[in-house]
C-alpha atoms as a PDB file:
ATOM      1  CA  UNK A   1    -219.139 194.780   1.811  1.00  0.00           C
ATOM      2  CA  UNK A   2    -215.992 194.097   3.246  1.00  0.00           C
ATOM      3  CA  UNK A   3    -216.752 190.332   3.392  1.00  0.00           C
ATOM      4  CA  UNK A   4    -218.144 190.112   0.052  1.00  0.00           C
ATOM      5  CA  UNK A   5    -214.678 191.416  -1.417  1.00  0.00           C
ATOM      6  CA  UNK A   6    -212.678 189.037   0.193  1.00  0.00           C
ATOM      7  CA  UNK A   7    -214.600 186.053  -1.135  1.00  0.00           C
ATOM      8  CA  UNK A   8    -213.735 187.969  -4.097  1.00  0.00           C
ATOM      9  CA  UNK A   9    -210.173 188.290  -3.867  1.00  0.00           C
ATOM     10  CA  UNK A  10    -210.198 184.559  -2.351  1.00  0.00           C
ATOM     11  CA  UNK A  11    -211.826 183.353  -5.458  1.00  0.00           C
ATOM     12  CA  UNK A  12    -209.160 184.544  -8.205  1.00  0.00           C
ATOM     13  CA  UNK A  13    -207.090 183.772  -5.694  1.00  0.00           C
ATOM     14  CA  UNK A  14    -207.690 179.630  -6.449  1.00  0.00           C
ATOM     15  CA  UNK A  15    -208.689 180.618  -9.934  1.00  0.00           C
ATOM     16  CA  UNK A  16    -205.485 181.345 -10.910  1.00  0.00           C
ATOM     17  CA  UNK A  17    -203.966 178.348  -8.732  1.00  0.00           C
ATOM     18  CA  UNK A  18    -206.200 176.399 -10.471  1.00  0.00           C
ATOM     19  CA  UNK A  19    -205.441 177.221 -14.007  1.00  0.00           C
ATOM     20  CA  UNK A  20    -201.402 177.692 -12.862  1.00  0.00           C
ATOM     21  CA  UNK A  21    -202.014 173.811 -11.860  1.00  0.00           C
ATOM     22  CA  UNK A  22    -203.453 173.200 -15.257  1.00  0.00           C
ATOM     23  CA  UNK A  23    -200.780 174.619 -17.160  1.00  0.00           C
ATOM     24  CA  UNK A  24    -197.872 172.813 -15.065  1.00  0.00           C
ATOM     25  CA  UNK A  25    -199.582 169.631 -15.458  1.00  0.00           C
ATOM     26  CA  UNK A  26    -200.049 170.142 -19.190  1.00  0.00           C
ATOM     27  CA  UNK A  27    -196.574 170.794 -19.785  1.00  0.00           C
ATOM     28  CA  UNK A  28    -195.250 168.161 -17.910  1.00  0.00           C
ATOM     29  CA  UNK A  29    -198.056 165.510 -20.327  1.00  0.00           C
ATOM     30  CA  UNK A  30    -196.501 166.838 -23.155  1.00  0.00           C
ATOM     31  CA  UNK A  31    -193.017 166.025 -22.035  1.00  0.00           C
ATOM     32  CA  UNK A  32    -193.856 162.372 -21.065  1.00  0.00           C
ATOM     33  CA  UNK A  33    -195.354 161.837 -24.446  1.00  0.00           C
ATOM     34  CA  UNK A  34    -193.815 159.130 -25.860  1.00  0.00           C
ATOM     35  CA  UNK A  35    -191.694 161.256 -28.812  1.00  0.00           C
ATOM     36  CA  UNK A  36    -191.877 164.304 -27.110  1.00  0.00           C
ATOM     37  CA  UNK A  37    -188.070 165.496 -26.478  1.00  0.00           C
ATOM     38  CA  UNK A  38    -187.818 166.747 -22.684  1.00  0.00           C
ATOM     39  CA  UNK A  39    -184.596 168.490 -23.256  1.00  0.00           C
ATOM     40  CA  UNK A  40    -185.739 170.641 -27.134  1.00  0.00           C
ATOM     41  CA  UNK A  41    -184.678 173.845 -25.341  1.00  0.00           C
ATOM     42  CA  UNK A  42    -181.533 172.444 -24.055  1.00  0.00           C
ATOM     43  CA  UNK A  43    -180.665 171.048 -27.709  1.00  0.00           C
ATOM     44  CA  UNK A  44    -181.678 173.656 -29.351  1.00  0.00           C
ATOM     45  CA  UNK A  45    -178.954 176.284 -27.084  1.00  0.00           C
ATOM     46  CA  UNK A  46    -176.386 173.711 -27.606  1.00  0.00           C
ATOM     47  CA  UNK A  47    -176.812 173.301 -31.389  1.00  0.00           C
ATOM     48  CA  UNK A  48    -176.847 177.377 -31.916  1.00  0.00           C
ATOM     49  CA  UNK A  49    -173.800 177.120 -29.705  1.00  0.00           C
ATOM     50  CA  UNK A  50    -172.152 175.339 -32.051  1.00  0.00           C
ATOM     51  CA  UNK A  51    -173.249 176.688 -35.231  1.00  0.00           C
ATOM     52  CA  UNK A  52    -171.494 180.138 -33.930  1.00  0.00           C
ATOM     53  CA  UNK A  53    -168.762 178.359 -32.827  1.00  0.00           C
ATOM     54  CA  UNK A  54    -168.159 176.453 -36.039  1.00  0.00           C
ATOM     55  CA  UNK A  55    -168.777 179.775 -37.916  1.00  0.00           C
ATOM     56  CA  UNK A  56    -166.054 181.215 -35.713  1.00  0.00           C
ATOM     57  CA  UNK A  57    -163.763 178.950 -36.570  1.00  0.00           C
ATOM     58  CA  UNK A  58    -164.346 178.946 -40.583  1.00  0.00           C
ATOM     59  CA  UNK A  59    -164.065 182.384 -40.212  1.00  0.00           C
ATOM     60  CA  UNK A  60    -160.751 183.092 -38.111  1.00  0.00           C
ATOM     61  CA  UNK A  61    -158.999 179.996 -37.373  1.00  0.00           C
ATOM     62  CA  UNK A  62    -156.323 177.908 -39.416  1.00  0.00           C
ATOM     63  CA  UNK A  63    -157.215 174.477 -41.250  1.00  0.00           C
ATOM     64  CA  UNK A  64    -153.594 172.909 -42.254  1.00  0.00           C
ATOM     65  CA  UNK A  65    -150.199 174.111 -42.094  1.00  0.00           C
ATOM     66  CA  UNK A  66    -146.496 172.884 -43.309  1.00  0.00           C
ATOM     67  CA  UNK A  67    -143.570 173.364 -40.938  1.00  0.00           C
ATOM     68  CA  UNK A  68    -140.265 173.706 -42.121  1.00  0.00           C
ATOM     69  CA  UNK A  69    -137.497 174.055 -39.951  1.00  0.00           C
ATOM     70  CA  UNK A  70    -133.977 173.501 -38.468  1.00  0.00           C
ATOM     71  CA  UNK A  71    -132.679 173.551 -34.745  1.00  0.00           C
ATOM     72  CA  UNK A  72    -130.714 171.661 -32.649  1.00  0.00           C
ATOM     73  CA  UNK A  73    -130.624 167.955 -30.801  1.00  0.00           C
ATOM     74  CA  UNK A  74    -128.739 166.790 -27.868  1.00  0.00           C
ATOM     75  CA  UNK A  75    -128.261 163.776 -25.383  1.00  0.00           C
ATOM     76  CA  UNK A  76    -128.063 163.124 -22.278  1.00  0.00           C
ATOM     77  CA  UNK A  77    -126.190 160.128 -19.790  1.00  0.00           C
ATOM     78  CA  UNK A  78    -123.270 157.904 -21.293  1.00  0.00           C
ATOM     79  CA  UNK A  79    -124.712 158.906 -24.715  1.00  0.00           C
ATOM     80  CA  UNK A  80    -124.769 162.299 -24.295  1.00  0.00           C
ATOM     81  CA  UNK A  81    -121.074 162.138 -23.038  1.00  0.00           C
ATOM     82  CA  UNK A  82    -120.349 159.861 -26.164  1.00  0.00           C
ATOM     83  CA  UNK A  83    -121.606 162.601 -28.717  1.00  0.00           C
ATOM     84  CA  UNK A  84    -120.262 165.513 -30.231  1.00  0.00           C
ATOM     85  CA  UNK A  85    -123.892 167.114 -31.951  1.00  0.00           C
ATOM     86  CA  UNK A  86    -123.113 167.960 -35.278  1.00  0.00           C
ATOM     87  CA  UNK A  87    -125.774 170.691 -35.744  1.00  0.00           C
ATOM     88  CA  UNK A  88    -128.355 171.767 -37.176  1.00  0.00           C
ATOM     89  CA  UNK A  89    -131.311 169.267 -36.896  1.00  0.00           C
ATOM     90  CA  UNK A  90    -133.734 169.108 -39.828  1.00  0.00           C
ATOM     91  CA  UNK A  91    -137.629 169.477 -39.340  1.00  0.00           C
ATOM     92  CA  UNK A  92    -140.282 168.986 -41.372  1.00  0.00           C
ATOM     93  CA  UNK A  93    -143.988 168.128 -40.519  1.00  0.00           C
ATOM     94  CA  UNK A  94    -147.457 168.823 -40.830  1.00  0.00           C
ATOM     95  CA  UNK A  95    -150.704 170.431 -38.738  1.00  0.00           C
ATOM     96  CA  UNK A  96    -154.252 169.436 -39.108  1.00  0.00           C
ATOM     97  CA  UNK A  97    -156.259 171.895 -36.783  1.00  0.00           C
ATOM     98  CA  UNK A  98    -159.289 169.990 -35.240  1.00  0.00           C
ATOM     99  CA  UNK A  99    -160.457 173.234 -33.813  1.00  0.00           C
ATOM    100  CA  UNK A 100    -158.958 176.444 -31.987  1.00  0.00           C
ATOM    101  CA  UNK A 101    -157.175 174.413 -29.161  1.00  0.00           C
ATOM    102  CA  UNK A 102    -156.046 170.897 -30.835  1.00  0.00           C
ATOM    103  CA  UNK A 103    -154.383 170.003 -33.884  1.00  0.00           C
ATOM    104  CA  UNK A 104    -152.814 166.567 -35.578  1.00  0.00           C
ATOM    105  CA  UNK A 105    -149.560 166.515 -36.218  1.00  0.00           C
ATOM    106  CA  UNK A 106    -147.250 164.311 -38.353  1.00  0.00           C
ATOM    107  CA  UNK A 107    -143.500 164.713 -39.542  1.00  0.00           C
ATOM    108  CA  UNK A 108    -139.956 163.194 -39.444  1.00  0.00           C
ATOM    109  CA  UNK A 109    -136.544 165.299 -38.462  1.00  0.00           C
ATOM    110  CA  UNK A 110    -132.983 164.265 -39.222  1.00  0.00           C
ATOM    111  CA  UNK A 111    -130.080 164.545 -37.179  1.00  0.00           C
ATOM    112  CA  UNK A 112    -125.987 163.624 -37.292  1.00  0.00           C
ATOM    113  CA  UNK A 113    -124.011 162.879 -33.969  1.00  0.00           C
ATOM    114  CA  UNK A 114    -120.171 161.780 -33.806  1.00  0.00           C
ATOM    115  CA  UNK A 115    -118.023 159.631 -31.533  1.00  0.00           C
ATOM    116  CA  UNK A 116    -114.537 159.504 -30.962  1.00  0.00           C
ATOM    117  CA  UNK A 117    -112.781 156.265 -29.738  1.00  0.00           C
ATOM    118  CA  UNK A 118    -109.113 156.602 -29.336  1.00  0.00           C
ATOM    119  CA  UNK A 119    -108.794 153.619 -27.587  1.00  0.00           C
ATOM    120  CA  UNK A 120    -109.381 149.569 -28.079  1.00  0.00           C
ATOM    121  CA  UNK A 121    -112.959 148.955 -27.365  1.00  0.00           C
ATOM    122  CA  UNK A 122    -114.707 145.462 -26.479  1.00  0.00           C
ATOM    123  CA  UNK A 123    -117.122 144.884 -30.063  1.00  0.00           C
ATOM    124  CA  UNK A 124    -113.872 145.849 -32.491  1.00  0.00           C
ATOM    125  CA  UNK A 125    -110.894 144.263 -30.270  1.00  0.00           C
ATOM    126  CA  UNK A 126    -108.842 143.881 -33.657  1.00  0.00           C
ATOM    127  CA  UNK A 127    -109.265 146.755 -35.247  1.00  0.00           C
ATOM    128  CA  UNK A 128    -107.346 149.356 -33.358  1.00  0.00           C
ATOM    129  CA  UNK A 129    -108.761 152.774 -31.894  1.00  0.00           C
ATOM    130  CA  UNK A 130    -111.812 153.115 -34.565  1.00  0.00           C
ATOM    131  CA  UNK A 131    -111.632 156.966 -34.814  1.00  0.00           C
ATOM    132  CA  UNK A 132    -114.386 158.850 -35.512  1.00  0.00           C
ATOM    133  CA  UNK A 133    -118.095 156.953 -35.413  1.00  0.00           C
ATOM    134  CA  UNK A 134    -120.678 158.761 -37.326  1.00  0.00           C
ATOM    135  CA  UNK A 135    -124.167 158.486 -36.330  1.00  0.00           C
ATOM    136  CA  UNK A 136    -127.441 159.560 -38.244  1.00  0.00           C
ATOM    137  CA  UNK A 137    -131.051 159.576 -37.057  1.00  0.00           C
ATOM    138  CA  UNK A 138    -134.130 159.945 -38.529  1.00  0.00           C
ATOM    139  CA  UNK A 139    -137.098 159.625 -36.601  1.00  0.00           C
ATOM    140  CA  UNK A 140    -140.973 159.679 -38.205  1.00  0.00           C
ATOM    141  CA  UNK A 141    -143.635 160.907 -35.391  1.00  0.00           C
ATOM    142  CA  UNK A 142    -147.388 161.882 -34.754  1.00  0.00           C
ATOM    143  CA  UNK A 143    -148.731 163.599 -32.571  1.00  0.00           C
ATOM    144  CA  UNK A 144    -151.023 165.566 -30.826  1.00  0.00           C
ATOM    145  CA  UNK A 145    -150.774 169.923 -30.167  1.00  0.00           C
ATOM    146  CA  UNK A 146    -153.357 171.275 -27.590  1.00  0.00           C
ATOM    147  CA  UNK A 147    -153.165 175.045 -27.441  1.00  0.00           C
ATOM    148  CA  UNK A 148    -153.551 176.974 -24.487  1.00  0.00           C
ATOM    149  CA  UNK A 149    -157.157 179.015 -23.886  1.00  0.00           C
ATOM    150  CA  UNK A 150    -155.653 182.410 -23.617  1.00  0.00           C
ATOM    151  CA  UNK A 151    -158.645 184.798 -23.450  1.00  0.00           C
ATOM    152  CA  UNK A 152    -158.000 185.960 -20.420  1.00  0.00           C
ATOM    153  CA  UNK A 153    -154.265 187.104 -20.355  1.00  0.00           C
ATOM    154  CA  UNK A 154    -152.654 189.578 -22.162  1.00  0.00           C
ATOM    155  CA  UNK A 155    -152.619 190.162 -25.561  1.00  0.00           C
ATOM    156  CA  UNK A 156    -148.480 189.249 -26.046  1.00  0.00           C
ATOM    157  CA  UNK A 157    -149.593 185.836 -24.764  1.00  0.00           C
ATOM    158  CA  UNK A 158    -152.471 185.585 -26.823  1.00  0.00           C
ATOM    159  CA  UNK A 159    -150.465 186.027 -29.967  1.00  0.00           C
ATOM    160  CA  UNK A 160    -147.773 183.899 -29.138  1.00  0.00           C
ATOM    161  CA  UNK A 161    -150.068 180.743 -29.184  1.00  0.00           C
ATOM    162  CA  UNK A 162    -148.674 178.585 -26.301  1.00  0.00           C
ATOM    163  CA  UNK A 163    -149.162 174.998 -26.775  1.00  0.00           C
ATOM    164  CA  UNK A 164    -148.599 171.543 -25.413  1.00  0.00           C
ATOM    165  CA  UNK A 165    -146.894 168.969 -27.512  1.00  0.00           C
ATOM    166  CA  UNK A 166    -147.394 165.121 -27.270  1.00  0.00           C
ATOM    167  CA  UNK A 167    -145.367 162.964 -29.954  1.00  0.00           C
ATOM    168  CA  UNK A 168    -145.108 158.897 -30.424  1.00  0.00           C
ATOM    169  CA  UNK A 169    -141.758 158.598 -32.156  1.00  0.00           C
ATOM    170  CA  UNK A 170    -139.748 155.785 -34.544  1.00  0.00           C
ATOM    171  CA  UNK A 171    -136.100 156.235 -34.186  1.00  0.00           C
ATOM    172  CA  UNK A 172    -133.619 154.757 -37.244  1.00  0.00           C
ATOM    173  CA  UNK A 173    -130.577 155.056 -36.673  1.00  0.00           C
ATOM    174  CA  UNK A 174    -127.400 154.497 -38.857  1.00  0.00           C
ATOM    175  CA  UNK A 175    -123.823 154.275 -37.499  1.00  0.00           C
ATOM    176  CA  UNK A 176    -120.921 154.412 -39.609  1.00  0.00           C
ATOM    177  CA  UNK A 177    -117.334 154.040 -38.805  1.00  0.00           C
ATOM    178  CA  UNK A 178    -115.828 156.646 -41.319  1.00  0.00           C
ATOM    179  CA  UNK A 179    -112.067 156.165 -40.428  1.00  0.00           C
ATOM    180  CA  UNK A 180    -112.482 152.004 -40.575  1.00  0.00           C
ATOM    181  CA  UNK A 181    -113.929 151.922 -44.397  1.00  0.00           C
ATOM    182  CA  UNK A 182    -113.122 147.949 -44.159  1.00  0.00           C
ATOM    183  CA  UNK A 183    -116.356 147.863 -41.303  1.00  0.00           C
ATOM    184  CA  UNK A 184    -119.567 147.468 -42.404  1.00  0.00           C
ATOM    185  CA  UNK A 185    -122.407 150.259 -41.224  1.00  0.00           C
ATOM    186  CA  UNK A 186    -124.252 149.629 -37.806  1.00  0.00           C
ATOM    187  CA  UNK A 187    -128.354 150.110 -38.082  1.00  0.00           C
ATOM    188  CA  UNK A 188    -131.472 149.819 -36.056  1.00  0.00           C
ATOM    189  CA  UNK A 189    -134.486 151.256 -34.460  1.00  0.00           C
ATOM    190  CA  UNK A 190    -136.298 152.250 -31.315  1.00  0.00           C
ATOM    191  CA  UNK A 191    -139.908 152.926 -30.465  1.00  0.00           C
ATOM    192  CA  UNK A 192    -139.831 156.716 -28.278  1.00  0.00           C
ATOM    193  CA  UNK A 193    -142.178 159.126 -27.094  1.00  0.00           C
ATOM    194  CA  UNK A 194    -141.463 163.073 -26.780  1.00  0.00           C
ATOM    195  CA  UNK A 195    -143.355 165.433 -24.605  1.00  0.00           C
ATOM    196  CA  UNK A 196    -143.204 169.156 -24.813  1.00  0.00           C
ATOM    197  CA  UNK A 197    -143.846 172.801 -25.380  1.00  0.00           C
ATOM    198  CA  UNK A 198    -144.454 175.241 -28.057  1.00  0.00           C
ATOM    199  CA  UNK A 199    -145.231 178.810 -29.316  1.00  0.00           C
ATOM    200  CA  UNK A 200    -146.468 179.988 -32.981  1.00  0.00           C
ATOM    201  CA  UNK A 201    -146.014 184.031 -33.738  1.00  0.00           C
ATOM    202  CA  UNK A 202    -147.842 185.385 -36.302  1.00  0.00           C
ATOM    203  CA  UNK A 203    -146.022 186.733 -39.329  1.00  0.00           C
ATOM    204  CA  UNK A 204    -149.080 186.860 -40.935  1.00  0.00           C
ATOM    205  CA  UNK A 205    -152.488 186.117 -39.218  1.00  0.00           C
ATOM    206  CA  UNK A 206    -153.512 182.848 -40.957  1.00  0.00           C
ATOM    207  CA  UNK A 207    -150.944 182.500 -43.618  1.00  0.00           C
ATOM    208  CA  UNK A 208    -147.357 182.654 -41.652  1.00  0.00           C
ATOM    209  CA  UNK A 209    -145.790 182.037 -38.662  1.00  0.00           C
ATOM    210  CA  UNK A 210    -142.479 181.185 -36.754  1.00  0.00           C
ATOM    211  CA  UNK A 211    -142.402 178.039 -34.370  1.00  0.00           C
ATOM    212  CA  UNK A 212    -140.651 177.412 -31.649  1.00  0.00           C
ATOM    213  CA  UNK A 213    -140.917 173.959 -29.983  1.00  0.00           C
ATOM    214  CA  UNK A 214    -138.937 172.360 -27.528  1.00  0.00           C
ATOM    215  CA  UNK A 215    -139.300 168.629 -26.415  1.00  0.00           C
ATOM    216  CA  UNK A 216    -137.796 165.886 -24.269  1.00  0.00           C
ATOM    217  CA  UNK A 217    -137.448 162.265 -25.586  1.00  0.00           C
ATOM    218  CA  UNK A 218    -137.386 158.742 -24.188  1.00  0.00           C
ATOM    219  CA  UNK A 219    -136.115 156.486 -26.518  1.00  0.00           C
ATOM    220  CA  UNK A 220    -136.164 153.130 -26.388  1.00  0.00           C
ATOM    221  CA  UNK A 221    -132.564 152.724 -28.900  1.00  0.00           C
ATOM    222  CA  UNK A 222    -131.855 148.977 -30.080  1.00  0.00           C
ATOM    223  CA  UNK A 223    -128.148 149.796 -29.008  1.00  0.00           C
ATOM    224  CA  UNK A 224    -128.448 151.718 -25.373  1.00  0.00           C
ATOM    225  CA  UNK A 225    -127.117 148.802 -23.420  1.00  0.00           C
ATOM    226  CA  UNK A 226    -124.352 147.993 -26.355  1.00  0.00           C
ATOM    227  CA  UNK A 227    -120.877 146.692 -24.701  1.00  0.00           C
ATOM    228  CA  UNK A 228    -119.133 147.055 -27.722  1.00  0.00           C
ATOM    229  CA  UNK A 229    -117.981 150.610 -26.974  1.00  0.00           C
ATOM    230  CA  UNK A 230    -116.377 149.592 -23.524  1.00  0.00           C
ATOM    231  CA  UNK A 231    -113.095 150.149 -23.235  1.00  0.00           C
ATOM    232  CA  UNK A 232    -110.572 147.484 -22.873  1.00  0.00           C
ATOM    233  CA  UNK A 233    -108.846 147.009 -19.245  1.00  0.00           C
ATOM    234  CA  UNK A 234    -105.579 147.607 -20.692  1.00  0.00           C
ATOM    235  CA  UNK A 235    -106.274 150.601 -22.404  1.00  0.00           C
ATOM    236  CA  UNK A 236    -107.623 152.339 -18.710  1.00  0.00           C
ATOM    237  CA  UNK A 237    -105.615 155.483 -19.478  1.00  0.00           C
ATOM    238  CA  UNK A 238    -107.259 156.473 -22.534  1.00  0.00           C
ATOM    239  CA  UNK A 239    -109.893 159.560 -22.557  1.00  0.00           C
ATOM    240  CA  UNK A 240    -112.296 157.579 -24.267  1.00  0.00           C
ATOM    241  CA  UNK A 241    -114.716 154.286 -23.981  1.00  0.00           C
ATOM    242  CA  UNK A 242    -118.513 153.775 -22.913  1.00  0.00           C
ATOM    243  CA  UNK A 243    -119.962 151.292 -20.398  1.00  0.00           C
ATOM    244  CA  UNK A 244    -123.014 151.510 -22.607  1.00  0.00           C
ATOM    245  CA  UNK A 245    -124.574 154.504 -24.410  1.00  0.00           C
ATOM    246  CA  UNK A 246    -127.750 154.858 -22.281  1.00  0.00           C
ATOM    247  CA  UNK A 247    -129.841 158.275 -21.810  1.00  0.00           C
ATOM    248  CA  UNK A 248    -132.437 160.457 -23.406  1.00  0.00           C
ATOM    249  CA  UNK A 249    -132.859 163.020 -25.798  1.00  0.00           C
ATOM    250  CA  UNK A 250    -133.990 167.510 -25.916  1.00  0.00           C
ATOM    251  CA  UNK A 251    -134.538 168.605 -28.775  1.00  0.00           C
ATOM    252  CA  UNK A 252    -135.068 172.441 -29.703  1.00  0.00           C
ATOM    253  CA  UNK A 253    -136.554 173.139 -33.138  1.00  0.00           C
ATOM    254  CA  UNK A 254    -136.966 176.618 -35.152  1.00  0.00           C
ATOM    255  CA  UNK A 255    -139.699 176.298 -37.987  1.00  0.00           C
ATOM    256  CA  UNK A 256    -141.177 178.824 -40.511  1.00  0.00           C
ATOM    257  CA  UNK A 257    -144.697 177.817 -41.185  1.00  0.00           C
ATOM    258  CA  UNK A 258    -146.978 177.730 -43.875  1.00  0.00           C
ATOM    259  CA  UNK A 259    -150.722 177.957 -43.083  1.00  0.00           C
ATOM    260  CA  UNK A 260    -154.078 177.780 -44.714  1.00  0.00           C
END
């Protein structure tokens, strides 16, 4: 009796192997059918992954938003030295949210600068001490905002929206020599990049919120290595005169934005 159950037992025993075998091998012919997709479960996870996703962001994230804003810009090296910042900066630009952590941007902001010469300088030998030198800049950018994943920190962090700002830049600049009428107005551009950092609070979840944004710019200016601001060798006891106007630029901008 005993031996009669343990051919028994022996022979579900490779029954089962056998049709476990079966199965494996089956399953593994229908994957190397030509047509046959060996990774259907793995697609089909992935696409209701991002159907939920997508759905998420219809539902609670913002599509496009208009920034308008004011704030302040300031240089630094011989340039920095040379300028007096006549404040505020203008802002205006535009976000195109790609999903919850990147957005598009584009926009242009304005700023006015002033330099005093009391003093003979090299590029205007017969004109005197020029005064007061009025600079303007506009610069045009795009860019690129990637937002922090904050899902696991606290909720003050979460609302602020930190982000990380990348801008290409075109810098036009227009000098004007305000107490010399007689002189014709100095212009040019420069090709600059900006690189920064940025927080949006809520006014209103997905309608309003305040911006804060604070960058640092290299800027490749047409006049940085200009002579014509030097001051004269005889003039050596005057306050004022630039080897060159070299250096780069922080900017800190305020905004009030508009979202949909």
């Amino acid at each position: 009796m005993h031996r009669f159950l343990c051919l028994l037992l022996l022979a579900f025993s490779l029954g089962a192997q056998a049709q476990s075998t079966e199965q494996v091998m089956q399953e593994v012919e229908d994957d190397l059918t030509p047509g046959a997709d060996i990774f259907s479960d793995f697609n089909e996870d992935l696409e209701s992954a991002q159907v939920l996703e997508d759905e998420r962001f219809y539902r609670y994230a913002r599509f496009f938003s208009v920034n308008l804003g004011g704030g302040f810009t300031t240089f630094t090296g011989n340039r920095g030295t040379a300028y007096d910042d006549n404040h505020p900066t203008f802002h205006l630009s535009m976000n195109y949210f790609l999903d919850f952590q990147s957005a598009i941007l584009m926009g242009l902001e304005y700023s006015k600068h002033t330099m005093i010469l009391d003093t003979v300088v090299n590029g205007y030998k017969d004109q005197g001490p020029l005064g007061a030198v009025v600079t303007d800049f506009t610069r045009v950018f795009v860019g690129y905002k990637y937002y922090v994943d904050t899902t696991d920190l606290g909720t003050a962090i979460t609302y602020s929206n930190p982000h990380i700002i990348g801008r290409l830049e075109y810098w036009y600049q227009t000098t004007k020599f305000i107490d010399r009428q007689g002189l014709p107005k100095d212009s040019g551009g420069g090709i600059g990049t900006g690189v920064g950092f940025g927080l949006d609070f809520p006014v209103e979840i997905k309608k309003s919120y305040i911006g804060i944004e604070a960058l640092y710019h290299v800027v490749n200016f047409y006049d940085k290595f200009t002579q014509d601001f030097r001051q004269l060798p005889n003039n050596a006891a005057s306050t004022y005169g630039y080897e060159d106007l070299t250096g780069n630029v922080m900017t800190l901008i305020i905004s009030y934005n508009f979202t949909w």
